[in-house]
Structure formats: C-alpha cells, structure tokens
PDB file of N, CA and C in Angstrom:
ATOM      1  N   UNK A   1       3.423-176.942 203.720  1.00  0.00           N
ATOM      2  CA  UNK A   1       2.636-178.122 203.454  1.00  0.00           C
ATOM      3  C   UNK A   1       1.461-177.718 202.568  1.00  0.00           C
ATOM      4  N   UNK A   2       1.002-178.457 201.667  1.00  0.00           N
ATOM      5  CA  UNK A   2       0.147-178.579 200.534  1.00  0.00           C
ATOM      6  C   UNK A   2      -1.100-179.078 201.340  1.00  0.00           C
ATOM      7  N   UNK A   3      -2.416-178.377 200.651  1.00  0.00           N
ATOM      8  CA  UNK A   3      -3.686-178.732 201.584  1.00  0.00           C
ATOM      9  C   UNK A   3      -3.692-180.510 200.635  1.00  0.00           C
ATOM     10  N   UNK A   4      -4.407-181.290 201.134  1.00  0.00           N
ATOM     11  CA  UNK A   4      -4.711-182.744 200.919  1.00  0.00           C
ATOM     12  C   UNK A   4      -5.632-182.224 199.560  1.00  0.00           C
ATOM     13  N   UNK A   5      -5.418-183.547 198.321  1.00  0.00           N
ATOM     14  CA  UNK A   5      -6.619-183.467 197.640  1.00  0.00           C
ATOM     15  C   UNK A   5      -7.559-184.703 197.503  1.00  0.00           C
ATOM     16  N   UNK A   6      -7.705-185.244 198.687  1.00  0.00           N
ATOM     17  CA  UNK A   6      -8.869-185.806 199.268  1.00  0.00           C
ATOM     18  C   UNK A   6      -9.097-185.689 200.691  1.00  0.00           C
ATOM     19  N   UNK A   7     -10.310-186.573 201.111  1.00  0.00           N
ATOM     20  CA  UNK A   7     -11.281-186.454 202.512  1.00  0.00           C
ATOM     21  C   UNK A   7     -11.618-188.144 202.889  1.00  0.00           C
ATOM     22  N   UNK A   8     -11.120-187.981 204.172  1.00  0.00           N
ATOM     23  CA  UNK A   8     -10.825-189.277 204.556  1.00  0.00           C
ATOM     24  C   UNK A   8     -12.711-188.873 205.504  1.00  0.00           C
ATOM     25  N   UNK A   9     -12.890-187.688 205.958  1.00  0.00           N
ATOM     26  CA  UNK A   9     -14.031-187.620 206.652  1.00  0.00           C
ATOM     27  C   UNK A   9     -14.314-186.624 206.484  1.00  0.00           C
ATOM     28  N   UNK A  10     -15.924-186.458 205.776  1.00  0.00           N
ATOM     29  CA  UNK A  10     -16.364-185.095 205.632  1.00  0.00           C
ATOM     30  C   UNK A  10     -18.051-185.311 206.646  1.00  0.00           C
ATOM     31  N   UNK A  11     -17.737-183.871 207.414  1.00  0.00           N
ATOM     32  CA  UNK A  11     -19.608-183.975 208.354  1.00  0.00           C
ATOM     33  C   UNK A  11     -20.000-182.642 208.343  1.00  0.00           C
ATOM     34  N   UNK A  12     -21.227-182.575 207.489  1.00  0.00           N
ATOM     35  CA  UNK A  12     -21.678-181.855 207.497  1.00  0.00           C
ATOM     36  C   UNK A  12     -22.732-181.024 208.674  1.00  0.00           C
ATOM     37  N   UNK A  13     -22.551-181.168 209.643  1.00  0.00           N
ATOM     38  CA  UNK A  13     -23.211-181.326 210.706  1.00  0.00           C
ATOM     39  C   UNK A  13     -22.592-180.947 212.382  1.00  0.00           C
ATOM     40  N   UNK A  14     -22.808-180.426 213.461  1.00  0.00           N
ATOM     41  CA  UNK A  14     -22.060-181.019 214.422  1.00  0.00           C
ATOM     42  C   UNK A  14     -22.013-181.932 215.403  1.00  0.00           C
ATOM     43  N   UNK A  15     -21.239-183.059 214.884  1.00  0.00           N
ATOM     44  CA  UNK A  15     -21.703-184.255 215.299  1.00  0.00           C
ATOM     45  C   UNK A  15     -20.225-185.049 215.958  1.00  0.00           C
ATOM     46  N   UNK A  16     -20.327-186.074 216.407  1.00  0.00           N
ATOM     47  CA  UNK A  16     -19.234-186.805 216.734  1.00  0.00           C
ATOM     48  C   UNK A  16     -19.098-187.618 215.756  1.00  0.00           C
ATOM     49  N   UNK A  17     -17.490-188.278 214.744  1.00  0.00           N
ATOM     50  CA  UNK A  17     -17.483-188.950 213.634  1.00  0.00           C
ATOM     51  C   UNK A  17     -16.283-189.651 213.811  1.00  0.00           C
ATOM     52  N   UNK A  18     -16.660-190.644 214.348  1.00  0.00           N
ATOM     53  CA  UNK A  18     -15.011-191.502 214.517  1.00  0.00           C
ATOM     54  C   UNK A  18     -14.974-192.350 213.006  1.00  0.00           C
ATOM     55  N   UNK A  19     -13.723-192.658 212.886  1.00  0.00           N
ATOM     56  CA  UNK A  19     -13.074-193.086 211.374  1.00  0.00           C
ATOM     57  C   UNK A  19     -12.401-193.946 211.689  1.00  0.00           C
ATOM     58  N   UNK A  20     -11.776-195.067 210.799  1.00  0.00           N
ATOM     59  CA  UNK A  20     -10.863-195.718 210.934  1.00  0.00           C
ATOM     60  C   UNK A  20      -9.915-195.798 209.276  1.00  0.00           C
ATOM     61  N   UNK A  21      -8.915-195.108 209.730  1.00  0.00           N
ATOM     62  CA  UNK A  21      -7.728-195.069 208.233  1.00  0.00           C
ATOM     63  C   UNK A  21      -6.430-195.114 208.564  1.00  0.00           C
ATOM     64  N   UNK A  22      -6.592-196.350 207.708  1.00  0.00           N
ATOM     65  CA  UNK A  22      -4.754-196.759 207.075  1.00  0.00           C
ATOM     66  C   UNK A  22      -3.866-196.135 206.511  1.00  0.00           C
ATOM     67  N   UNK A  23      -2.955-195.181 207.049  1.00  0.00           N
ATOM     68  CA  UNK A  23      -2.374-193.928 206.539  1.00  0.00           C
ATOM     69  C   UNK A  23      -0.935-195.086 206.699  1.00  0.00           C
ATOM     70  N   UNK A  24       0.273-194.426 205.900  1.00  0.00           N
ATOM     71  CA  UNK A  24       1.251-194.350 205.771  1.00  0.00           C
ATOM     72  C   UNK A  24       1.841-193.223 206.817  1.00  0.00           C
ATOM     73  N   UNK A  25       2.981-193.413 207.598  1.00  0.00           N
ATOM     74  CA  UNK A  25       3.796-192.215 208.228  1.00  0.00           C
ATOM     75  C   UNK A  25       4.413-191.540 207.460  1.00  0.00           C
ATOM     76  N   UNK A  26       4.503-190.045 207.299  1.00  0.00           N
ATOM     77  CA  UNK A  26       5.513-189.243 206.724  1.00  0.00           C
ATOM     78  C   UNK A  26       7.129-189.155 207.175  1.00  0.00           C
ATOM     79  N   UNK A  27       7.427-188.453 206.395  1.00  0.00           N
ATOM     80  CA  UNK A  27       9.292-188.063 206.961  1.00  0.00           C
ATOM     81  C   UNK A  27       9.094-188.290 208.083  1.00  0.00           C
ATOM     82  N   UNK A  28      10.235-189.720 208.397  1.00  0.00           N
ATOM     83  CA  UNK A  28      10.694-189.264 210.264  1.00  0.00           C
ATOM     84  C   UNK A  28       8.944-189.590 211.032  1.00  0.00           C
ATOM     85  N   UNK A  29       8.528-190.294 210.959  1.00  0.00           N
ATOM     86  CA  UNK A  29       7.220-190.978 211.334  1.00  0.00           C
ATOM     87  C   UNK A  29       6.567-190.219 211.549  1.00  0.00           C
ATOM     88  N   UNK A  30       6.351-188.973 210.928  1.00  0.00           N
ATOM     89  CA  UNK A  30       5.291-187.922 211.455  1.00  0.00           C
ATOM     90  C   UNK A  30       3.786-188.258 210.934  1.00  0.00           C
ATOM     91  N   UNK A  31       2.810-187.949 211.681  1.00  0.00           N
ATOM     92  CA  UNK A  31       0.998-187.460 211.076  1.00  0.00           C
ATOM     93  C   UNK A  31       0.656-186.352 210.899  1.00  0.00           C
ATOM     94  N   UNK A  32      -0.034-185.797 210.464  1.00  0.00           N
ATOM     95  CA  UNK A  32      -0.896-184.747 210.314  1.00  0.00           C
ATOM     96  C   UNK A  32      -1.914-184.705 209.981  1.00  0.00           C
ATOM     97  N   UNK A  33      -2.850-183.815 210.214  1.00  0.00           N
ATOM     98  CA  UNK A  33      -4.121-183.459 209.921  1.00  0.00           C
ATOM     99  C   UNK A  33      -4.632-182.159 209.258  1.00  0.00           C
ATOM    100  N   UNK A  34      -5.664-182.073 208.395  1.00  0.00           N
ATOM    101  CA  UNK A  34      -5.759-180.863 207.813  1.00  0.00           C
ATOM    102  C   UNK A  34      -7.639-180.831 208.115  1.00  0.00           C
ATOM    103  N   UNK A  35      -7.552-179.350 208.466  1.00  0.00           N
ATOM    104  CA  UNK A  35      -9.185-179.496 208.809  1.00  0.00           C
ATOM    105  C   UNK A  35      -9.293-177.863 207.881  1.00  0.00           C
ATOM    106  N   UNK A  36     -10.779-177.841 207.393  1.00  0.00           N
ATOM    107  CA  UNK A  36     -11.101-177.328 206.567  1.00  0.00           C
ATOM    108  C   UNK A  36     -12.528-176.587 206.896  1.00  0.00           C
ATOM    109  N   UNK A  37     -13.383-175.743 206.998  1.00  0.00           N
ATOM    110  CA  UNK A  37     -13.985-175.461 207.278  1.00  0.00           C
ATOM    111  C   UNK A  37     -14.539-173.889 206.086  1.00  0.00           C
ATOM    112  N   UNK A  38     -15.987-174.212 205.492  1.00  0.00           N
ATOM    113  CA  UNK A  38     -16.323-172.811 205.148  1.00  0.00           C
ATOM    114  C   UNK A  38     -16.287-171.023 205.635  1.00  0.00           C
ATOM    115  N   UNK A  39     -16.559-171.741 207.061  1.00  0.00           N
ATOM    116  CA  UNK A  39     -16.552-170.006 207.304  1.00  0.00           C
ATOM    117  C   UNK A  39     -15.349-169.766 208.723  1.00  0.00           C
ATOM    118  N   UNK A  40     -15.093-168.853 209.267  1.00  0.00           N
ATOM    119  CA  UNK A  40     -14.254-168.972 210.413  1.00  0.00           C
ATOM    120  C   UNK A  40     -15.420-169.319 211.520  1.00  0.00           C
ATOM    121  N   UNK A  41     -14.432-169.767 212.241  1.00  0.00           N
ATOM    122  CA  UNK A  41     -15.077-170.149 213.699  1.00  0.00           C
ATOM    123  C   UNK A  41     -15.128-171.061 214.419  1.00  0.00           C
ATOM    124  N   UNK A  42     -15.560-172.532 212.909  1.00  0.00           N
ATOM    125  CA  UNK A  42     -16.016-173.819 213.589  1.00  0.00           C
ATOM    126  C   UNK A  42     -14.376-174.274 213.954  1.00  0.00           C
ATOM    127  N   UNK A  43     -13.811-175.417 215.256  1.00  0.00           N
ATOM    128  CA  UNK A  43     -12.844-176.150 215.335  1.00  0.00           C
ATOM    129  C   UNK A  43     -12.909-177.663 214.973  1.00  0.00           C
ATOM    130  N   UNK A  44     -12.202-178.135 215.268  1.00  0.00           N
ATOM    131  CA  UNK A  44     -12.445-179.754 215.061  1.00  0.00           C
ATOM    132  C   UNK A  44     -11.037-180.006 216.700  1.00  0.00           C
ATOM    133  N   UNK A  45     -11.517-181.453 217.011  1.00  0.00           N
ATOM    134  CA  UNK A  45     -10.990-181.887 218.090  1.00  0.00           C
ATOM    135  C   UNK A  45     -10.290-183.595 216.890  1.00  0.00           C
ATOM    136  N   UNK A  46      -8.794-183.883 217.408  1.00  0.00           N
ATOM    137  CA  UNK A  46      -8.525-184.613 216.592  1.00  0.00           C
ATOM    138  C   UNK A  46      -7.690-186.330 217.657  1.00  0.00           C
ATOM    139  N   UNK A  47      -8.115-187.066 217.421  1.00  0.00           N
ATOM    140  CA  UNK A  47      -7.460-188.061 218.242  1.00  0.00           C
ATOM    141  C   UNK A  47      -7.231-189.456 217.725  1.00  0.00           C
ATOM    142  N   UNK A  48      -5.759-189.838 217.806  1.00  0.00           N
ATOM    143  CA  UNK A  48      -4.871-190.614 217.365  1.00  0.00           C
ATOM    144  C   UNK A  48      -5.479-191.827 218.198  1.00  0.00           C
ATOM    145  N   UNK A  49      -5.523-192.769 217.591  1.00  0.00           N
ATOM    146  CA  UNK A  49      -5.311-194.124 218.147  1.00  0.00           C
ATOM    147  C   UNK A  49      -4.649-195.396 217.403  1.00  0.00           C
ATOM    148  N   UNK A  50      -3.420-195.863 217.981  1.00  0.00           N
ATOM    149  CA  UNK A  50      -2.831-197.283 216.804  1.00  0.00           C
ATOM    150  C   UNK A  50      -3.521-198.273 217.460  1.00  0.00           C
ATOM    151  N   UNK A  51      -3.648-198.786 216.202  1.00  0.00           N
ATOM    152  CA  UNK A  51      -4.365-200.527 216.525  1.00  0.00           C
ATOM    153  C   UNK A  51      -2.991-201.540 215.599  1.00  0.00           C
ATOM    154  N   UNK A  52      -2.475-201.251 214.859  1.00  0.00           N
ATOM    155  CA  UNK A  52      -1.103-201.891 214.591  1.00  0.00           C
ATOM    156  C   UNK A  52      -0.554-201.241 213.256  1.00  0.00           C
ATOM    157  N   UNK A  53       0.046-202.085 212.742  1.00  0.00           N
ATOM    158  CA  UNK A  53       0.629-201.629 211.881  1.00  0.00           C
ATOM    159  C   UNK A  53       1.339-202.600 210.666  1.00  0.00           C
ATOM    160  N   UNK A  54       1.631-202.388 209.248  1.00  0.00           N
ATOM    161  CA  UNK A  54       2.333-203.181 208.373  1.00  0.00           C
ATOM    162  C   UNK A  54       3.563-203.456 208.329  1.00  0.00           C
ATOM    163  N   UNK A  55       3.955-204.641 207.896  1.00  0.00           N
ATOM    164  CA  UNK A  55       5.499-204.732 207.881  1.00  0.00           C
ATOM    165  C   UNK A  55       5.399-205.686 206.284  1.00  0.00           C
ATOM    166  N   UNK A  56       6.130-205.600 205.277  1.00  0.00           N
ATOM    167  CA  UNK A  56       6.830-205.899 204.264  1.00  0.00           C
ATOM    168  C   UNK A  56       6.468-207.730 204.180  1.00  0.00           C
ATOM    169  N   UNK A  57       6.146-208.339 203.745  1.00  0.00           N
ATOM    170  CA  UNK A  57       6.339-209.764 203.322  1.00  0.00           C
ATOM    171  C   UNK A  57       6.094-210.375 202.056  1.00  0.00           C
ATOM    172  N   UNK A  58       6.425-211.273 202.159  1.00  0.00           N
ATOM    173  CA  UNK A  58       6.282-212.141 200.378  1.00  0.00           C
ATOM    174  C   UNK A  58       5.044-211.800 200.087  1.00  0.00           C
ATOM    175  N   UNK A  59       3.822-211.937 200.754  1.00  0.00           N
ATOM    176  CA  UNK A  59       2.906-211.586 199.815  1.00  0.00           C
ATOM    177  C   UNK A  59       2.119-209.917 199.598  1.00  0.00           C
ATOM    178  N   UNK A  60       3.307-209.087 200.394  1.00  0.00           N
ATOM    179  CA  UNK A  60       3.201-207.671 199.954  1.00  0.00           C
ATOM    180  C   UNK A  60       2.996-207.066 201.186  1.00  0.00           C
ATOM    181  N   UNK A  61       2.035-207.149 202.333  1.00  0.00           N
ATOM    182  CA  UNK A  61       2.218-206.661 203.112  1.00  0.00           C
ATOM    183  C   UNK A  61       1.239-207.490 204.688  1.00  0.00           C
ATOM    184  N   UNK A  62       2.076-207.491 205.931  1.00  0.00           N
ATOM    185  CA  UNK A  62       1.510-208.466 207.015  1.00  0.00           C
ATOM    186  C   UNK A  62       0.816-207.330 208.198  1.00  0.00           C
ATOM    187  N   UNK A  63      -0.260-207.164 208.263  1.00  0.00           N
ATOM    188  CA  UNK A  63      -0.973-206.534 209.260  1.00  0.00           C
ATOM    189  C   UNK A  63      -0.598-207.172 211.051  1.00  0.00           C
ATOM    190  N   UNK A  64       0.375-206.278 211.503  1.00  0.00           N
ATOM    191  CA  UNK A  64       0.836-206.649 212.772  1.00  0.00           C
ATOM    192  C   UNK A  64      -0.273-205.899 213.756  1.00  0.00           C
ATOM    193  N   UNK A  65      -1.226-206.731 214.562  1.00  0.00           N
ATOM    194  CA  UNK A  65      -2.188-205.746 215.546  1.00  0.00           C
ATOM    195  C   UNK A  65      -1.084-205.558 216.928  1.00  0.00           C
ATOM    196  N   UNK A  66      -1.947-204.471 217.372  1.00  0.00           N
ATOM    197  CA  UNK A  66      -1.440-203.842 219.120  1.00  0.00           C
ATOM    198  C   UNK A  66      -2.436-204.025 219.878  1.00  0.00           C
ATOM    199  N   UNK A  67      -2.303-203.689 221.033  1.00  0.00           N
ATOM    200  CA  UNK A  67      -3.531-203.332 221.886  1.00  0.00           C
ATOM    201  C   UNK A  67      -3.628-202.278 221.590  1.00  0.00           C
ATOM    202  N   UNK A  68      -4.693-201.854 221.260  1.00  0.00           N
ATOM    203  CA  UNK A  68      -5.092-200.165 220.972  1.00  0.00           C
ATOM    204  C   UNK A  68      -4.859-199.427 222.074  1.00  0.00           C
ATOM    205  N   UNK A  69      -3.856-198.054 221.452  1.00  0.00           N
ATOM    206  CA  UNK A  69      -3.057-197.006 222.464  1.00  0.00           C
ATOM    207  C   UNK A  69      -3.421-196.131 221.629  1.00  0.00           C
ATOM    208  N   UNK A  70      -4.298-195.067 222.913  1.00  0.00           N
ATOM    209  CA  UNK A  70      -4.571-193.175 222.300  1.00  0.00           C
ATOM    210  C   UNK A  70      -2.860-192.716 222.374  1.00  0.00           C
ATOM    211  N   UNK A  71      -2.611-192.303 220.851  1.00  0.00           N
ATOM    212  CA  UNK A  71      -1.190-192.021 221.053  1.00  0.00           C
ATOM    213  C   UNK A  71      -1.407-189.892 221.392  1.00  0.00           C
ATOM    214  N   UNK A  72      -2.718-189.565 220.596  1.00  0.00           N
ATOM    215  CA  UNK A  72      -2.733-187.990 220.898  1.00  0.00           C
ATOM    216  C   UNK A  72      -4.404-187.692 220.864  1.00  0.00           C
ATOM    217  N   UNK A  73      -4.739-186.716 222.242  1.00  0.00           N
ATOM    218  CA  UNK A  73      -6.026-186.561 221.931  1.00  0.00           C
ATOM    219  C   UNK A  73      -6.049-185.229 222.349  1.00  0.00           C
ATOM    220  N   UNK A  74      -6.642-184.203 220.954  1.00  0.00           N
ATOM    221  CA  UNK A  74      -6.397-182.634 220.905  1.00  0.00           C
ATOM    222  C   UNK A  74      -7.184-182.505 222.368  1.00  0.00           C
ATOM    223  N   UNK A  75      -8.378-183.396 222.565  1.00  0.00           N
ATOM    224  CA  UNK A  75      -9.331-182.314 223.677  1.00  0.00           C
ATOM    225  C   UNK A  75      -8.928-182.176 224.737  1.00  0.00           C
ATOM    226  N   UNK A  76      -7.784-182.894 225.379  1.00  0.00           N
ATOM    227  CA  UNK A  76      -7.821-182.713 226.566  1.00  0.00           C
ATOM    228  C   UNK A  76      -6.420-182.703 227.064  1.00  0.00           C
ATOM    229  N   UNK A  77      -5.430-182.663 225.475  1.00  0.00           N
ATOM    230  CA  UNK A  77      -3.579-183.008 225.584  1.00  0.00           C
ATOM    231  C   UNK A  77      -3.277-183.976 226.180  1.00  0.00           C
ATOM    232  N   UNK A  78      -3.550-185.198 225.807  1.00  0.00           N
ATOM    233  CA  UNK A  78      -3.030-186.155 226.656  1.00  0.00           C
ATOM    234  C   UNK A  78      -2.683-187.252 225.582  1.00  0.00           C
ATOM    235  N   UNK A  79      -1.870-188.118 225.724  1.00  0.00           N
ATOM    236  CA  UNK A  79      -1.726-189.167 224.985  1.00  0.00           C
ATOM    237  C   UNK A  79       0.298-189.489 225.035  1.00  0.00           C
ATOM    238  N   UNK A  80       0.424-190.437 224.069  1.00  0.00           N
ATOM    239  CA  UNK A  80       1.658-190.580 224.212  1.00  0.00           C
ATOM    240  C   UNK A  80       2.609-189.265 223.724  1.00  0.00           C
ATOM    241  N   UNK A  81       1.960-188.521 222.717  1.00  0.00           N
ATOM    242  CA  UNK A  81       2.976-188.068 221.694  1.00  0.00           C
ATOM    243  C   UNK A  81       2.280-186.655 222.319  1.00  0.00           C
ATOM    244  N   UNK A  82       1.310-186.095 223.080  1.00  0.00           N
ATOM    245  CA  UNK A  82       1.199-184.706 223.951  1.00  0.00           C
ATOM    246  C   UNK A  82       1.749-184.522 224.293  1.00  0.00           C
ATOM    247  N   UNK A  83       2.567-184.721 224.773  1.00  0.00           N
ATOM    248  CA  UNK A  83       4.219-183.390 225.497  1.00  0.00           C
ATOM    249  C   UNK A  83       4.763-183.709 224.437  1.00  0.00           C
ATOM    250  N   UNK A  84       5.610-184.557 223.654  1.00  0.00           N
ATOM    251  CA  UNK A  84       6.534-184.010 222.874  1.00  0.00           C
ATOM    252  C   UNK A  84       6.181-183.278 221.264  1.00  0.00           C
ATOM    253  N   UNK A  85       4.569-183.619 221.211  1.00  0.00           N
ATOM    254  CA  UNK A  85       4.192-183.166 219.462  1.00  0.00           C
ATOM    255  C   UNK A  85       2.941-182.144 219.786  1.00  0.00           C
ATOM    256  N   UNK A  86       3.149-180.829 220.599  1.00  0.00           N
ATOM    257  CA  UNK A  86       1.904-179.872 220.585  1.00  0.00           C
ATOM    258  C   UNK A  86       1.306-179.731 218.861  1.00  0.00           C
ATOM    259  N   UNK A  87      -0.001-180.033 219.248  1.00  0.00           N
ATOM    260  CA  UNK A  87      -0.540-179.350 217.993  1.00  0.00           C
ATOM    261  C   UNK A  87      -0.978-177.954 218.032  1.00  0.00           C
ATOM    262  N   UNK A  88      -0.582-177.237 216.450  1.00  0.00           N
ATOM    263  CA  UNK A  88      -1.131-175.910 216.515  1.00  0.00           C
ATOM    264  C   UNK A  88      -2.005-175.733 215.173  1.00  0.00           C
ATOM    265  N   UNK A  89      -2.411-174.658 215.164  1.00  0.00           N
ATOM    266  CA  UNK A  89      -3.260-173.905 213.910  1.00  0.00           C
ATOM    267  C   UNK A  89      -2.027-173.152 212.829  1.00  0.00           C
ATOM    268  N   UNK A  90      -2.282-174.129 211.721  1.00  0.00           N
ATOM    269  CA  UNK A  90      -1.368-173.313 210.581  1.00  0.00           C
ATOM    270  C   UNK A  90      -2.407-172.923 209.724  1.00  0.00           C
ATOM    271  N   UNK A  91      -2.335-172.072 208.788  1.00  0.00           N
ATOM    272  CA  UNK A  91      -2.434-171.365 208.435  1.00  0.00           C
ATOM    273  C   UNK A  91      -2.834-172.052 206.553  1.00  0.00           C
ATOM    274  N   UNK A  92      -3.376-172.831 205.330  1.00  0.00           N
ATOM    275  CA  UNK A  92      -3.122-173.410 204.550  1.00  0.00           C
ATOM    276  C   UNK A  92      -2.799-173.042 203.409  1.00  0.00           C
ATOM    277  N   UNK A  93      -2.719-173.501 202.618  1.00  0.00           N
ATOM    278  CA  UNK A  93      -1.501-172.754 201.127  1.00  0.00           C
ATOM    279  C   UNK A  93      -2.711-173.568 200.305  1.00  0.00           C
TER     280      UNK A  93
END
C-alpha cells in the first residue's frame, strides 16, 4: 500500500480530534488508516463509526442515514469488525 497524498486530520499537539469523512470503501469493503508521525514513539488510537451511507440515484447520489454504530475502536478492541479485522502496525513505502 502507497502512503495517502493527503490529510483528512492533521494535530499538532496531544489532543483528542474527532473528524467526520466521507470516504469511499476499498476492494471488498475494506478501510484503512495511515498515521504518520515525525519521530518514533508517538501512537494514534483510531475509531470507526457509520452514520450511513450512499446509494446511486437520478440525481447522482442519495445519502441513506443509520443509527450511528462504533463499527472498530483501536483503544479498547471492541466494535463490530474487532474480532474479525485486528489492526496492526505496517511498516510505509
């Protein structure tokens, strides 16, 4: 995998920074995340939540909402997709 060449969230700081972004799913509905950091050491904690999703219509695209579901939350492994999608530390190109 290719590092991203943009930043959906950059903090300079250590702080708590919740986001909200409209990503597309990859191959086979996958997510990912790429975290970046100057020096070794710092981590980042990463957590999924759907609030809905698009589906196709005449005028291009229809925002279907959910009840908001934590589908993965690194801090504590829990969510829908924690047992079957462990996250790990790769390594970036």
């Amino acid at each position: 995998m290719n590092n991203p060449t943009s930043s959906t969230l950059n903090s300079p700081s250590v702080t708590i920074e919740p986001t909200r972004v409209t990503v597309a799913l990859g191959t086979g509905g996958t997510l990912s995340v790429t975290y970046a950091a100057s020096t070794l050491g710092p981590t980042a904690q990463v957590i999924f939540d759907v609030t809905g999703y698009f589906t196709p219509d005449a005028s291009g695209a229809l925002f279907v909402p959910l009840t908001p579901a934590r589908i993965l939350d690194s801090r504590d492994h829990t969510g829908v997709w924690a047992s079957s999608a462990p996250m790990w530390p790769r390594p970036s190109r």
